[in-house]
Protein backbone atom coordinates (compact mmCIF):
# COMPACT_ATOMS: atom_id res chain seq x y z
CA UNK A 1 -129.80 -3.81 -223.76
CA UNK A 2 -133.01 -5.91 -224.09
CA UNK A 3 -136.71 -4.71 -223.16
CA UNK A 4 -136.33 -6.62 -219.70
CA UNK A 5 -133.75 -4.40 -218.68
CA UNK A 6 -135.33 -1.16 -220.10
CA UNK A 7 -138.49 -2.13 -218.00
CA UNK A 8 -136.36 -2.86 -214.74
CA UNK A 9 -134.36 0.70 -215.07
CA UNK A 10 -137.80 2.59 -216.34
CA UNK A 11 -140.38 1.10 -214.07
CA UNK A 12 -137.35 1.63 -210.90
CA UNK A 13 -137.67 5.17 -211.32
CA UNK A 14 -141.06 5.57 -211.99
CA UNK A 15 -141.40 3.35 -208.35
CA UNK A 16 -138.79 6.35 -207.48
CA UNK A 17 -140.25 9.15 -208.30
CA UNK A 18 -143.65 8.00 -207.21
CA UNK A 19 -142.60 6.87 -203.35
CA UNK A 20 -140.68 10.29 -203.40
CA UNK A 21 -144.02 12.02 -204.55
CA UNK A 22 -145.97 9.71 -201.92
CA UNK A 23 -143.41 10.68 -199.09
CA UNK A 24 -143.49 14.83 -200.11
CA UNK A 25 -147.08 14.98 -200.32
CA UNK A 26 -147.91 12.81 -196.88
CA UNK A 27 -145.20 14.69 -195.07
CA UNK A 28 -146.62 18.18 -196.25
CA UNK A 29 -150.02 17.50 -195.37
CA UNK A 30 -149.19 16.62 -191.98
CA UNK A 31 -147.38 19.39 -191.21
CA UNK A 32 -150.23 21.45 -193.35
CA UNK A 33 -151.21 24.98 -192.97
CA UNK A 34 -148.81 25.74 -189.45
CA UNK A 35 -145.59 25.04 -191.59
CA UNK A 36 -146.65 27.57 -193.97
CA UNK A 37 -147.25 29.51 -191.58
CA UNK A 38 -144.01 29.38 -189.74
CA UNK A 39 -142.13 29.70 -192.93
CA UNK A 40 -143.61 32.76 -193.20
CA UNK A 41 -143.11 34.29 -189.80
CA UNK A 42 -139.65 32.97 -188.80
CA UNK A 43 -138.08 34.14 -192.25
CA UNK A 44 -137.77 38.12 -191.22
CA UNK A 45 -134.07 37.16 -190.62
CA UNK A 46 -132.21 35.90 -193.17
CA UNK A 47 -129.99 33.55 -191.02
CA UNK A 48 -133.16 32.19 -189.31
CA UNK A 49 -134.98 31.70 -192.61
CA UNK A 50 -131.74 29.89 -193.92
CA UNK A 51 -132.50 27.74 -191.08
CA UNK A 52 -136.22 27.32 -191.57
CA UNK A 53 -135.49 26.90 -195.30
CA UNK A 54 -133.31 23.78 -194.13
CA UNK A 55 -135.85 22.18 -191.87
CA UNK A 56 -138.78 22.75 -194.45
CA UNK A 57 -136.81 21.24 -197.47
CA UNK A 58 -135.65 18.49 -194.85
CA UNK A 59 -139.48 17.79 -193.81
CA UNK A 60 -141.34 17.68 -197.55
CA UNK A 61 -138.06 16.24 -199.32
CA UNK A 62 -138.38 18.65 -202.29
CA UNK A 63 -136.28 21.69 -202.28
CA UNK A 64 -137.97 22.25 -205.99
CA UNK A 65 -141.21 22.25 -203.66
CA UNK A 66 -139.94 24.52 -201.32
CA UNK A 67 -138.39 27.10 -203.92
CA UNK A 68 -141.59 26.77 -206.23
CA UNK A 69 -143.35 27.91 -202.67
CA UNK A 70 -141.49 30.89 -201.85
CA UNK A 71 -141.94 31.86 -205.45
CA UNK A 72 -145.11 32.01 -205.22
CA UNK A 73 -145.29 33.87 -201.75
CA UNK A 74 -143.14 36.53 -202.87
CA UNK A 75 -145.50 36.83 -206.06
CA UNK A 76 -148.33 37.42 -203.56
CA UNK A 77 -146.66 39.23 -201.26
CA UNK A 78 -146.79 37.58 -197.93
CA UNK A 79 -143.07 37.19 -198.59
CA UNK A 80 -140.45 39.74 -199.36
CA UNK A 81 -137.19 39.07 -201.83
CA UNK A 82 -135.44 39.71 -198.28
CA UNK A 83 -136.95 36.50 -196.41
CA UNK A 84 -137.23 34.81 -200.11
CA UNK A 85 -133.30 34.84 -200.22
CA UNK A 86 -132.79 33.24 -197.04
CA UNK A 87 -134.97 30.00 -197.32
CA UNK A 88 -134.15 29.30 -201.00
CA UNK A 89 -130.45 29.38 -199.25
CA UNK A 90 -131.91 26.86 -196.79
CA UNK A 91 -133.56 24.19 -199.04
CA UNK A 92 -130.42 23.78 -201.00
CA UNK A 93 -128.74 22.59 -198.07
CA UNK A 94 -132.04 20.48 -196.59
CA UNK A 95 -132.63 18.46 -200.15
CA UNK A 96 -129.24 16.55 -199.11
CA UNK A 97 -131.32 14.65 -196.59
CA UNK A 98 -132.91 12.36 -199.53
CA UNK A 99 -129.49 11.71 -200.73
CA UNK A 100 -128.41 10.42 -197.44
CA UNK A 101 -131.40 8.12 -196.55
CA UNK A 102 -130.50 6.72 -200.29
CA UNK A 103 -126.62 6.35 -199.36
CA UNK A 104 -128.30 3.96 -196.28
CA UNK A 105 -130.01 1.48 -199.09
CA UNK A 106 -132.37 0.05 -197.14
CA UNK A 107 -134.09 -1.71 -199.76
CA UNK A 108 -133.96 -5.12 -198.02
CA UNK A 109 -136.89 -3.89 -195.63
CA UNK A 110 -138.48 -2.15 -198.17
CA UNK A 111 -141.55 -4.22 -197.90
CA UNK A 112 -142.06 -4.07 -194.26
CA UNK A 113 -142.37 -0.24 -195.10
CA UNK A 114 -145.02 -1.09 -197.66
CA UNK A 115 -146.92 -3.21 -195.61
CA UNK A 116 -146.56 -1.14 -192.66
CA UNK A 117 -147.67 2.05 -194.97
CA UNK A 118 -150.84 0.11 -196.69
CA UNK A 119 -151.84 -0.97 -193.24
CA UNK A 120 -151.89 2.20 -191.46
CA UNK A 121 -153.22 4.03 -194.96
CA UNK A 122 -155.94 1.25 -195.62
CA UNK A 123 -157.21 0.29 -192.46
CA UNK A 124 -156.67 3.05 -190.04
CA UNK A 125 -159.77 6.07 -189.80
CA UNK A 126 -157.49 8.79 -188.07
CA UNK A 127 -156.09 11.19 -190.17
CA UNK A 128 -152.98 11.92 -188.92
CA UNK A 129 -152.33 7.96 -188.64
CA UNK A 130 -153.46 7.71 -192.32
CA UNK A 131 -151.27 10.26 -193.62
CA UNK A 132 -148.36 8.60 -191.62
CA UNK A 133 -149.15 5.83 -193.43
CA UNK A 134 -149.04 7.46 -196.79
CA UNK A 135 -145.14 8.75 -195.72
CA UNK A 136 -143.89 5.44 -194.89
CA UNK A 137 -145.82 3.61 -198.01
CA UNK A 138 -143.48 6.43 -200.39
CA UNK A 139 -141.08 5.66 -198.20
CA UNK A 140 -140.96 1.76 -198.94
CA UNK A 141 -142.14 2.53 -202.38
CA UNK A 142 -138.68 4.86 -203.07
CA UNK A 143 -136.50 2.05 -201.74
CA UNK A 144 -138.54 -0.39 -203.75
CA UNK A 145 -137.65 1.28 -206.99
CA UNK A 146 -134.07 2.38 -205.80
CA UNK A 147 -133.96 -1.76 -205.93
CA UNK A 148 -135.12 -2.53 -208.93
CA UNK A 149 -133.10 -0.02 -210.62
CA UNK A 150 -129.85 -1.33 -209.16
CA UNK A 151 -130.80 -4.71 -210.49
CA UNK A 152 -131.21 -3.63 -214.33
CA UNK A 153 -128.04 -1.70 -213.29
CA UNK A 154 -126.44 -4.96 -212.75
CA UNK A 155 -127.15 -6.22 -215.80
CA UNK A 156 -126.20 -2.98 -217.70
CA UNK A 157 -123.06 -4.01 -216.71
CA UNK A 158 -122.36 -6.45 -218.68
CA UNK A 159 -123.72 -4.57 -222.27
CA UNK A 160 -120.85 -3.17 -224.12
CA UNK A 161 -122.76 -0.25 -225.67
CA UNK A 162 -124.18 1.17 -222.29
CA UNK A 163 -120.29 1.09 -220.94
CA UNK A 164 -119.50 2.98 -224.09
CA UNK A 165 -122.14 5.33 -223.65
CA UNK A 166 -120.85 5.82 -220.37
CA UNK A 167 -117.44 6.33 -221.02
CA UNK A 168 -118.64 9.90 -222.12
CA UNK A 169 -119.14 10.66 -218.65
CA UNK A 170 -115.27 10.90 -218.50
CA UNK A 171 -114.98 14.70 -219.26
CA UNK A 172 -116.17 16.83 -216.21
CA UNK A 173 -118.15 19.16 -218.70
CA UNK A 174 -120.11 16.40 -220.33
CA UNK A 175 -121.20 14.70 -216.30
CA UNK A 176 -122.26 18.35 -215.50
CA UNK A 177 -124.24 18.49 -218.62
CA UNK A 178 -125.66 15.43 -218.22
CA UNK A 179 -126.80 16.27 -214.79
CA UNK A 180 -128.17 19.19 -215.48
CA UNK A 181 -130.22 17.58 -218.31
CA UNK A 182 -131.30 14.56 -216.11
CA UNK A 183 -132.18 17.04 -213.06
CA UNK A 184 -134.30 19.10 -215.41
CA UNK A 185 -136.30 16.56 -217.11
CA UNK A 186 -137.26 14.48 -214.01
CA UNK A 187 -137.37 18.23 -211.83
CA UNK A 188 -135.63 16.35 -208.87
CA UNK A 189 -132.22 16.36 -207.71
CA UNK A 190 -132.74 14.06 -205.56
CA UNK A 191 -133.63 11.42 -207.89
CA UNK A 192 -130.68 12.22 -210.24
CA UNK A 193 -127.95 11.98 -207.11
CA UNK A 194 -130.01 8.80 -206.46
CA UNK A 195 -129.15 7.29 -209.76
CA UNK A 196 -125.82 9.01 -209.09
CA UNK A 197 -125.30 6.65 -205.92
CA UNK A 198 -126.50 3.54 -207.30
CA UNK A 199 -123.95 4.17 -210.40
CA UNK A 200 -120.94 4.67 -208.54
CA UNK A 201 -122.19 1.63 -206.03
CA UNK A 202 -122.30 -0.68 -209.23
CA UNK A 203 -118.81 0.86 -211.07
CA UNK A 204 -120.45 1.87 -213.62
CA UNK A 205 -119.33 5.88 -213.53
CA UNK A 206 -115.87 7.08 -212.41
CA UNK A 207 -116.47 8.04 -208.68
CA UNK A 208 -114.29 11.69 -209.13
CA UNK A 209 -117.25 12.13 -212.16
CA UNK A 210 -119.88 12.43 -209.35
CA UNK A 211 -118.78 15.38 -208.04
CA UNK A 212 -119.44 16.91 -211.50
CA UNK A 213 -122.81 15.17 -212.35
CA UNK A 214 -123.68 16.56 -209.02
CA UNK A 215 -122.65 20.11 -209.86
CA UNK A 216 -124.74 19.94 -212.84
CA UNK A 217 -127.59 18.63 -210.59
CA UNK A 218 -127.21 22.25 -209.03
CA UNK A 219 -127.90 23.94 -211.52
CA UNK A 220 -130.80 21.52 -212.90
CA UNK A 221 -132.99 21.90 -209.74
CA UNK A 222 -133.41 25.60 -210.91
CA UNK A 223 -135.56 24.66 -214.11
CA UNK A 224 -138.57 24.29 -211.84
CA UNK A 225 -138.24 27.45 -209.79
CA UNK A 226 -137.88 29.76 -213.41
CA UNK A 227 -140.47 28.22 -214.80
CA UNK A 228 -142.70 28.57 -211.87
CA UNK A 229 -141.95 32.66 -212.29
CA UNK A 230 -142.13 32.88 -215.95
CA UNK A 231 -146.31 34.29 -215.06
CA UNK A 232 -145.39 36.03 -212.06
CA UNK A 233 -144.57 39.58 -210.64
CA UNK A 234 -141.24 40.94 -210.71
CA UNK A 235 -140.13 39.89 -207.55
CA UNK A 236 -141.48 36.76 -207.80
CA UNK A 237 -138.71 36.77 -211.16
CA UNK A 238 -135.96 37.91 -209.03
CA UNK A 239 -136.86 35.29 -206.43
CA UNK A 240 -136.11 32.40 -208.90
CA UNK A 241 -132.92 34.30 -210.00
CA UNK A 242 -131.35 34.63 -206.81
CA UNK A 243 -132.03 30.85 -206.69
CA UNK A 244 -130.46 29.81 -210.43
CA UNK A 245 -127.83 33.07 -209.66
CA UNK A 246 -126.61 31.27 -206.19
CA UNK A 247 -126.09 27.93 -207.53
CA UNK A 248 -124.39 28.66 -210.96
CA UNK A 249 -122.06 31.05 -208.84
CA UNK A 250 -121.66 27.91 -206.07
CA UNK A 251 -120.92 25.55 -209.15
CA UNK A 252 -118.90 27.76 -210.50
CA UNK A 253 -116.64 27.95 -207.77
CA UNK A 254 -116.32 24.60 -206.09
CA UNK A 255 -115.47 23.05 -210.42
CA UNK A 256 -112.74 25.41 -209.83
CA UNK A 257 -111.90 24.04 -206.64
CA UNK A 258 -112.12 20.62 -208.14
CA UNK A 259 -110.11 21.11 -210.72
CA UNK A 260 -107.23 22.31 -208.45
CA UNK A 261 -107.37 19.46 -205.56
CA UNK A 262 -109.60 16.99 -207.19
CA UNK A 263 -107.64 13.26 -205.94
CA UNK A 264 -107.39 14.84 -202.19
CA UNK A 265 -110.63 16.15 -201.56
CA UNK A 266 -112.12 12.84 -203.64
CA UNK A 267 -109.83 10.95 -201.31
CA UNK A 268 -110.48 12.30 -197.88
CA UNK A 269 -114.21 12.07 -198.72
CA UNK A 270 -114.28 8.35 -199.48
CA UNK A 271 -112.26 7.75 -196.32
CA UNK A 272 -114.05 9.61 -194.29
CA UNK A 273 -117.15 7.60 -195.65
CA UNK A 274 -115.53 4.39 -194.96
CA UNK A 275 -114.48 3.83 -198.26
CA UNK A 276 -118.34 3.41 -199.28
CA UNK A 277 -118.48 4.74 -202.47
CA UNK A 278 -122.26 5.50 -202.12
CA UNK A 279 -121.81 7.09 -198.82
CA UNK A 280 -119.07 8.97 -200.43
CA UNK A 281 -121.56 10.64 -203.14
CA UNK A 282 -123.87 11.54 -200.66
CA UNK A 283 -121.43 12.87 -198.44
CA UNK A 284 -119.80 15.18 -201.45
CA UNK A 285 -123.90 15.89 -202.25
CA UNK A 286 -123.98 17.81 -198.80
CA UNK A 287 -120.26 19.51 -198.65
CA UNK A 288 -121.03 20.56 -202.38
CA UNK A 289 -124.51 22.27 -200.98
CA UNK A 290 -123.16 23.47 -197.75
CA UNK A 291 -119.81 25.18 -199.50
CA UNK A 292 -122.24 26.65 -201.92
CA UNK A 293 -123.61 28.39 -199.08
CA UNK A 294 -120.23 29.70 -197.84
CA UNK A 295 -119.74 31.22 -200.44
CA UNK A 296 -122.49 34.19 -199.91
């Protein structure tokens, strides 16, 4: 592995990350105060905040965003551990949306978002039209590094230690572990099921070891939430462990289910993606997330 490749797979995440962050930040500022406020009205029932949990985490991309927020509305009390329950229920299911835009790699056009995006951001006065701008900049800017990380992945192909690095991924404990880890350290799931995706595209992990690395990407996306509550009230505490709680239990269950009908399930999913292994992943992303939620 030379310090080419290291650069490629490094600086394609950081691109990542950054057009994820550029994306998040645009889209939350143009929905602004009134989504705040709706996620605070429409959540006295937990089915509809389940549902406004979903659309939120859909909007803003971030269900570590949206989980961090309720946190911190139970901890000042515009939200109760009620209303709390259902939208941190929600935004597991709505941070599948990233995954699925990913599965689409549309990183051929990625510069026509880019341009489009530093056009509208640069040059354009109105707000609204600027912060559009800013979405569809992150937006190039994600697939942009989604690229560039698939190329050094290419190349890691052909390095014996990486493979044998990688052939560790063959137990199901060690993927979840690894997921977790990843998920934890870069506080998005969405960017670990990314790298998931562009793994499994390029052969480099065992497709039936994504469902695991994705289980432990469950669990990972809890990190931020706990931490977020570590200075909070006691609700605010309960909040993040009916979060971590929900998806250990979800994990839990589905490995168990795995481990029982593993090469049907892995096989219906892949042909009901069209035998597109990236598709696949983000497909088992979502039916992970939305079993999860059956499950309550």
């Amino acid at each position: 592995m030379n310090i080419t490749t290291i650069f490629l797979l490094f600086g394609g995440l950081g691109l990542f990350l950054f057009g994820m962050k550029l994306m998040s930040d645009g889209l939350e500022q143009m929905a602004g105060d009134r989504m705040r406020s709706i996620l605070g009205f429409f959540t006295k029932n937990r089915f509809i905040g389940m549902i406004v949990g979903i659309l939120f985490t859909g909007i803003i991309q971030s269900s570590s965003a949206t989980t961090v927020m309720v946190v911190s509305f139970v901890n000042s009390g515009l939200m109760d551990l009620y209303q709390a329950a259902g939208v941190i229920l929600g935004a597991n299911i709505g941070t599948t949306v990233t995954g699925q835009l990913i599965a689409f790699n549309m990183s051929d056009i990625a510069p026509l978002f880019i341009i489009i995006g530093v056009v509208l951001y640069m040059f354009i006065s109105k707000k609204n039209i600027k912060k559009l701008g800013g979405v569809i900049l992150g937006f190039g800017v994600l697939f942009m590094g989604l690229s560039t990380m698939s190329s050094a992945m290419d190349i890691l192909k052909e390095s014996p230690q990486f493979i044998h690095m990688l052939q560790l991924l063959d137990s199901s404990w060690m993927a979840i572990m690894v997921g977790f880890c990843v998920t934890a350290i870069l506080q998005s799931s969405s960017a670990t099921v990314g790298i998931v995706i562009l793994m499994a595209n390029q052969g480099l992990v065992r497709y039936e070891m994504c469902f695991f690395l994705i289980l432990g990407c469950n669990m990972g996306s809890c990190v931020s939430a706990l931490a977020a509550s570590l200075s909070g009230k006691k609700d605010a505490k309960r909040a993040a462990w009916i979060h971590f709680l929900f998806n250990i239990i979800g994990s839990v269950l589905i490995f168990i289910v795995l481990m029982i009908g593993m090469r049907p399930i892995a096989d219906t999913l892949l042909a009901f993606s069209g035998n597109n292994l990236g598709r696949a992943v983000a497909n088992a992303h979502s039916l992970i997330k939305i079993l999860s939620l059956i499950h309550i």
